[in-house]
N, C-alpha and C. Protein backbone atom coordinates (compact mmCIF):
# COMPACT_ATOMS: atom_id res chain seq x y z
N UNK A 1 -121.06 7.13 225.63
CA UNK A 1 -121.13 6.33 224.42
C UNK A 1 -121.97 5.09 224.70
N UNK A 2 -122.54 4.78 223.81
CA UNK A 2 -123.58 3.07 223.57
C UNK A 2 -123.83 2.73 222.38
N UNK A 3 -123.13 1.06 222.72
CA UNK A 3 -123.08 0.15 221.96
C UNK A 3 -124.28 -0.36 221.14
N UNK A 4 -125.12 -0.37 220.64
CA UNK A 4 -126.18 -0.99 219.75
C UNK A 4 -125.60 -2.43 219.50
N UNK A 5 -125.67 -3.45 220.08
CA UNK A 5 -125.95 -4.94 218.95
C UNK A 5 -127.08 -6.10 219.18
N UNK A 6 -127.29 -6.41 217.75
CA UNK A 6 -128.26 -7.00 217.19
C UNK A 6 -127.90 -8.53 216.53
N UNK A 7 -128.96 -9.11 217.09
CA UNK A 7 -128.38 -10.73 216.21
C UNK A 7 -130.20 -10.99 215.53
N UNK A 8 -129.61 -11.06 214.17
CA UNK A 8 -130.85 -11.24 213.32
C UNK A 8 -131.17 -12.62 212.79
N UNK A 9 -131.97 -13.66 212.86
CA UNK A 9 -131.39 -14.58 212.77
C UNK A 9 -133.06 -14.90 211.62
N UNK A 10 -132.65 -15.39 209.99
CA UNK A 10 -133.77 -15.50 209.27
C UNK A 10 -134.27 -16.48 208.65
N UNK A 11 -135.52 -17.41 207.93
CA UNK A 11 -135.54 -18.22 207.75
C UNK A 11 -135.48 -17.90 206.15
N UNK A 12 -135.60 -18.28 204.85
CA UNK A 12 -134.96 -18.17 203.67
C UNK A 12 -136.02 -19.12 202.98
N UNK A 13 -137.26 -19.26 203.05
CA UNK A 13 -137.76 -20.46 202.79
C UNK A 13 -138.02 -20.85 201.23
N UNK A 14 -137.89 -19.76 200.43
CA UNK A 14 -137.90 -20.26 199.00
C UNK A 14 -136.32 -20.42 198.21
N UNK A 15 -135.50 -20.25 199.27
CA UNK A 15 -134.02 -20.38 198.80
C UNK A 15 -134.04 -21.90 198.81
N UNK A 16 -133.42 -22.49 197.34
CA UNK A 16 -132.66 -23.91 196.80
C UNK A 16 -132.08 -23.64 196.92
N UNK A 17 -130.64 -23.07 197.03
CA UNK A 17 -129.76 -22.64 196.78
C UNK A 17 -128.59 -21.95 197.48
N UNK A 18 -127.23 -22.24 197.73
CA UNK A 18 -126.45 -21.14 198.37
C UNK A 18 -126.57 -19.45 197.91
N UNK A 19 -126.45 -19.64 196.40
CA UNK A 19 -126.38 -18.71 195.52
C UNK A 19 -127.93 -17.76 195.61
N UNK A 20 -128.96 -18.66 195.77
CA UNK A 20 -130.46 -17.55 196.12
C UNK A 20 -129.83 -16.96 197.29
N UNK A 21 -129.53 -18.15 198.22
CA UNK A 21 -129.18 -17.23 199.64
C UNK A 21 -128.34 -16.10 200.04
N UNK A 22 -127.03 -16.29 199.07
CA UNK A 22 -126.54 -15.10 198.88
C UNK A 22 -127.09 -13.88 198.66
N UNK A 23 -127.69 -13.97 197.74
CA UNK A 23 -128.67 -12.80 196.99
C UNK A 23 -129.26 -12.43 197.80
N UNK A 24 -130.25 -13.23 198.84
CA UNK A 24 -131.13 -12.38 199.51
C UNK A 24 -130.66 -11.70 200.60
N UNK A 25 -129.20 -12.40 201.49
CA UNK A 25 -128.73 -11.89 202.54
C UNK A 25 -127.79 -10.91 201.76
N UNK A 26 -127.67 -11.14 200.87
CA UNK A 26 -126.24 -9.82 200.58
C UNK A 26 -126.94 -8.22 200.08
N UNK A 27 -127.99 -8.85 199.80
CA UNK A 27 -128.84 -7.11 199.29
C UNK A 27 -129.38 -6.67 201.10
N UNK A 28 -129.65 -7.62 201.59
CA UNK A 28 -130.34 -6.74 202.94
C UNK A 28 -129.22 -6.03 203.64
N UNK A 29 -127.51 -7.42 203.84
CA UNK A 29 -127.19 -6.44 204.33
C UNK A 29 -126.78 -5.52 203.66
N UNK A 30 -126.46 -5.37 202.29
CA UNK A 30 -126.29 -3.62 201.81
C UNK A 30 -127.24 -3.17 201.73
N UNK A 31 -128.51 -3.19 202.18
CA UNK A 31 -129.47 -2.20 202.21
C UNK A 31 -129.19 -1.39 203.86
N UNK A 32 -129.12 -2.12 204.93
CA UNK A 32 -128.58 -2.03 206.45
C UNK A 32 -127.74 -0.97 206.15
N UNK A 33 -126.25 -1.41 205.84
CA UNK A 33 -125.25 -0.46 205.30
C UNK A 33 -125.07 0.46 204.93
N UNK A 34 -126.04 0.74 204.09
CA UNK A 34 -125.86 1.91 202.91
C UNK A 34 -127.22 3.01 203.42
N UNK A 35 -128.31 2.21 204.18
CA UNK A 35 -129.08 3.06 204.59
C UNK A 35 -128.80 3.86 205.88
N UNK A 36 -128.38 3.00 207.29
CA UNK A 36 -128.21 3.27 208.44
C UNK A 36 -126.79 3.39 208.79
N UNK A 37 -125.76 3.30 208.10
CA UNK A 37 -123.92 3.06 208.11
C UNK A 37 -124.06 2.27 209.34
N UNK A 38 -124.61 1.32 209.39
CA UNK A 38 -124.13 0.48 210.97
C UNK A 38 -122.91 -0.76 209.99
N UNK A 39 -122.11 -1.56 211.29
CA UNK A 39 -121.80 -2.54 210.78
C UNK A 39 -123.17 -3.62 210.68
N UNK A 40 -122.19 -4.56 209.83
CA UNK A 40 -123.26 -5.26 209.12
C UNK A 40 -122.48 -6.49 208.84
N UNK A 41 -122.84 -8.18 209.34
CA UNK A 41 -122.05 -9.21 208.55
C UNK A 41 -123.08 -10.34 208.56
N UNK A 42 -122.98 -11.44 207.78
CA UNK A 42 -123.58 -12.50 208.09
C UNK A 42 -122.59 -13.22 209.21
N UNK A 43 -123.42 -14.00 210.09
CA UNK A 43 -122.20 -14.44 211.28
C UNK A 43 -122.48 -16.00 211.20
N UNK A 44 -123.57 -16.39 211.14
CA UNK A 44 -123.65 -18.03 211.08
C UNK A 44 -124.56 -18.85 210.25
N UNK A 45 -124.24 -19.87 210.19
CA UNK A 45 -125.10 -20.59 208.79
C UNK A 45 -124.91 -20.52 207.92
N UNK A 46 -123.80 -20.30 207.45
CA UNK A 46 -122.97 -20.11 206.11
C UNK A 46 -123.54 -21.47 205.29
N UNK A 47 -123.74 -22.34 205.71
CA UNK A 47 -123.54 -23.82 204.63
C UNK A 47 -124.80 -24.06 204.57
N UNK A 48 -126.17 -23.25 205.40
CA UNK A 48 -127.40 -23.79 204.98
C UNK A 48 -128.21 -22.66 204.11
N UNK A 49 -128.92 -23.80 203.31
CA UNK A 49 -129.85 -22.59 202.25
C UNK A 49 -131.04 -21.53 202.55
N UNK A 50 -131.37 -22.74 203.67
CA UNK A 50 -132.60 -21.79 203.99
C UNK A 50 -132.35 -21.05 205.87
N UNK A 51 -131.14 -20.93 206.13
CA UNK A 51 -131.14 -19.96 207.07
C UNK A 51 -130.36 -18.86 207.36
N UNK A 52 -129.88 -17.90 207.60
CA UNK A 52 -129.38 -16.95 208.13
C UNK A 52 -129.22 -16.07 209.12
N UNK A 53 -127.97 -15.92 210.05
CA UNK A 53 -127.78 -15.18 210.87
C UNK A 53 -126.89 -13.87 210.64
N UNK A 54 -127.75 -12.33 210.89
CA UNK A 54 -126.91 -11.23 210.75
C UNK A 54 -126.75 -10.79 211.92
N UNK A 55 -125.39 -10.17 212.33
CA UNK A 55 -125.07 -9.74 213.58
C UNK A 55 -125.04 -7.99 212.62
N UNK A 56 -124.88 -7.14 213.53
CA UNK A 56 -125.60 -5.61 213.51
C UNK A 56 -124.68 -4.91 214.89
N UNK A 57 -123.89 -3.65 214.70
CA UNK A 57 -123.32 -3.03 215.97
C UNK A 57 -123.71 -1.69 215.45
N UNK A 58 -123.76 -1.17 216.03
CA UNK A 58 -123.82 0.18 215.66
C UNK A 58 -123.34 1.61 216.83
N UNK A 59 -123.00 2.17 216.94
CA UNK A 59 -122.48 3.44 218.21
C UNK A 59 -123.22 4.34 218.09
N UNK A 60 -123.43 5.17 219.53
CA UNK A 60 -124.51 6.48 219.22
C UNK A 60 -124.22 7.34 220.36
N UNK A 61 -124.79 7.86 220.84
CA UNK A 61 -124.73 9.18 221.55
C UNK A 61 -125.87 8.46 222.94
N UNK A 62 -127.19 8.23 222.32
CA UNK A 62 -128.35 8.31 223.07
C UNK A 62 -128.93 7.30 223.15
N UNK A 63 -129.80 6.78 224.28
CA UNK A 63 -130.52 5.17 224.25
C UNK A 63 -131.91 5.68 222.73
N UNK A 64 -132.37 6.69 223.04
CA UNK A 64 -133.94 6.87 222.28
C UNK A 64 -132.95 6.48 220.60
N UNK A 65 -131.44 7.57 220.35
CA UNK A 65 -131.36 7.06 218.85
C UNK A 65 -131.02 5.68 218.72
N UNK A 66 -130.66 5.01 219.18
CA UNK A 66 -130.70 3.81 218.88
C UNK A 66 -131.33 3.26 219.11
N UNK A 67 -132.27 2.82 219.72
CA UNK A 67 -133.47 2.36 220.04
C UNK A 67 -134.23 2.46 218.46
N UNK A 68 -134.76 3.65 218.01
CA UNK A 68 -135.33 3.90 217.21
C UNK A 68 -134.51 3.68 215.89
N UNK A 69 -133.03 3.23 216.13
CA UNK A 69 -132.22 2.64 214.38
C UNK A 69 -132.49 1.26 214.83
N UNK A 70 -132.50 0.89 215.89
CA UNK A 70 -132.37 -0.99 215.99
C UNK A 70 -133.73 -1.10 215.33
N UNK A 71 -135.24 -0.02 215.99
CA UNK A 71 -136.75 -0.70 215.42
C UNK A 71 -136.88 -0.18 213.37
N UNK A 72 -135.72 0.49 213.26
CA UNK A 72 -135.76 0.84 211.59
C UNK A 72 -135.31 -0.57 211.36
N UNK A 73 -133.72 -1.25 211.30
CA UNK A 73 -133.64 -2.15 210.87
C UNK A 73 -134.15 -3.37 210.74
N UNK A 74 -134.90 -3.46 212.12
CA UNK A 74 -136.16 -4.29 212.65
C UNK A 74 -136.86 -4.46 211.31
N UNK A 75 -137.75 -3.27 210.88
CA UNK A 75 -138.67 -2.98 209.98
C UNK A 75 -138.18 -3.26 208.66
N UNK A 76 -136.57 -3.10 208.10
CA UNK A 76 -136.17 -3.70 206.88
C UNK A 76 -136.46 -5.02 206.89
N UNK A 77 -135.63 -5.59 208.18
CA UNK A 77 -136.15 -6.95 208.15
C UNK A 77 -137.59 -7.69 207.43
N UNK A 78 -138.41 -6.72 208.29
CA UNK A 78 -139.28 -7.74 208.10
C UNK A 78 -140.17 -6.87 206.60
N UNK A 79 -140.17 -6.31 206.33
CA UNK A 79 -140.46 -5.80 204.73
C UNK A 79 -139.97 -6.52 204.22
N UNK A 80 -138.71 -7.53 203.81
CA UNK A 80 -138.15 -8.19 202.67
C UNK A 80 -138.89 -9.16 202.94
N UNK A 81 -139.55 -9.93 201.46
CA UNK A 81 -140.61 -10.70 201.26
C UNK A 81 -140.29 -12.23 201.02
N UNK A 82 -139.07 -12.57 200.90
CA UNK A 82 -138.42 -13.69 200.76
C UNK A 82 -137.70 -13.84 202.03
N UNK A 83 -137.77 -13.30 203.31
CA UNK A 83 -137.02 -14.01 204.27
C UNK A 83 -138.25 -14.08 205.39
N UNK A 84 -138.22 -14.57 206.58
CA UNK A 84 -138.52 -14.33 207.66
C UNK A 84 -138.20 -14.38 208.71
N UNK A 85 -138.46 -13.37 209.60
CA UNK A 85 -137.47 -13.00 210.75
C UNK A 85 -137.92 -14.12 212.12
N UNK A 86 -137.27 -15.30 212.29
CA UNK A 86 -137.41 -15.92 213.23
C UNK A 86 -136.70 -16.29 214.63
N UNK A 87 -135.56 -15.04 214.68
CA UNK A 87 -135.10 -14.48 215.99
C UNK A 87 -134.93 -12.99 215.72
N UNK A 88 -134.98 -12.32 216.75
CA UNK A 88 -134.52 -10.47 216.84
C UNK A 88 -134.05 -10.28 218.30
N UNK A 89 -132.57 -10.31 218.70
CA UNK A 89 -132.33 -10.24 219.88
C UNK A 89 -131.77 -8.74 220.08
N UNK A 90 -132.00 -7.50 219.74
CA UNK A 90 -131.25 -6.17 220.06
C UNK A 90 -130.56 -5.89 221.54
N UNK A 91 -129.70 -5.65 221.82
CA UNK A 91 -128.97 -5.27 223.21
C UNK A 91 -128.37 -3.72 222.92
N UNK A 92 -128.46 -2.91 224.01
CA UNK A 92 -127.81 -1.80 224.34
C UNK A 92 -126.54 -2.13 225.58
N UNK A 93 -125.74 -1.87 225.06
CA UNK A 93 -124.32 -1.45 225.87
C UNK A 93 -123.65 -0.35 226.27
N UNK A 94 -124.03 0.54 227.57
CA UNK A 94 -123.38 1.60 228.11
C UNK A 94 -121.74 1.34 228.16
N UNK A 95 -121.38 2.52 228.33
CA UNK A 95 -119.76 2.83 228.47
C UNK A 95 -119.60 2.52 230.11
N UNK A 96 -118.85 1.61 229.88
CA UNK A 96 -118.45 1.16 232.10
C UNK A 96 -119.54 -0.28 232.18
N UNK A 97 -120.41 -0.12 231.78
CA UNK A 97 -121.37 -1.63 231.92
C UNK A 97 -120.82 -3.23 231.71
């Protein structure tokens, strides 16, 4: 078994607003969710408008499939046109490591 996690961390730069910010982090992560079933949460920066941090776990079988779901979500990331991705830290975690 291996662990997949990811800390996404984004900048929000046309968000005034808690409420824009909501919007834009709450559709990505149900896009994450609903596309790839990984977990999915916002983890920090709750009180600022223009930033966001998503943490990302996901379980798999193989280093190549996850590898290749961490560079999909990668790629949602950075397709959404109102954020920008200004950290991407992905880690793999073996079973016993």
């Amino acid at each position: 078994m291996i662990v997949a996690v990811a800390v996404l961390e984004l900048h929000l730069p046309h968000c005034r607003s808690l409420k824009e910010k909501r919007q834009v982090v709450k559709s990505m992560i149900e896009r994450m969710h609903s596309r790839y079933r990984v977990s999915v949460a916002e983890t920090a920066y709750h009180d600022l408008h223009q930033r966001a941090e998503i943490g990302i776990a996901a379980v798999g079988h193989s280093d190549g499939e996850l590898e290749r779901l961490l560079a999909d979500l990668r790629g949602l990331a950075d397709a959404e046109p109102q954020a920008l991705v200004v950290k991407w830290e992905p880690q793999l975690l073996e079973e016993g490591s």
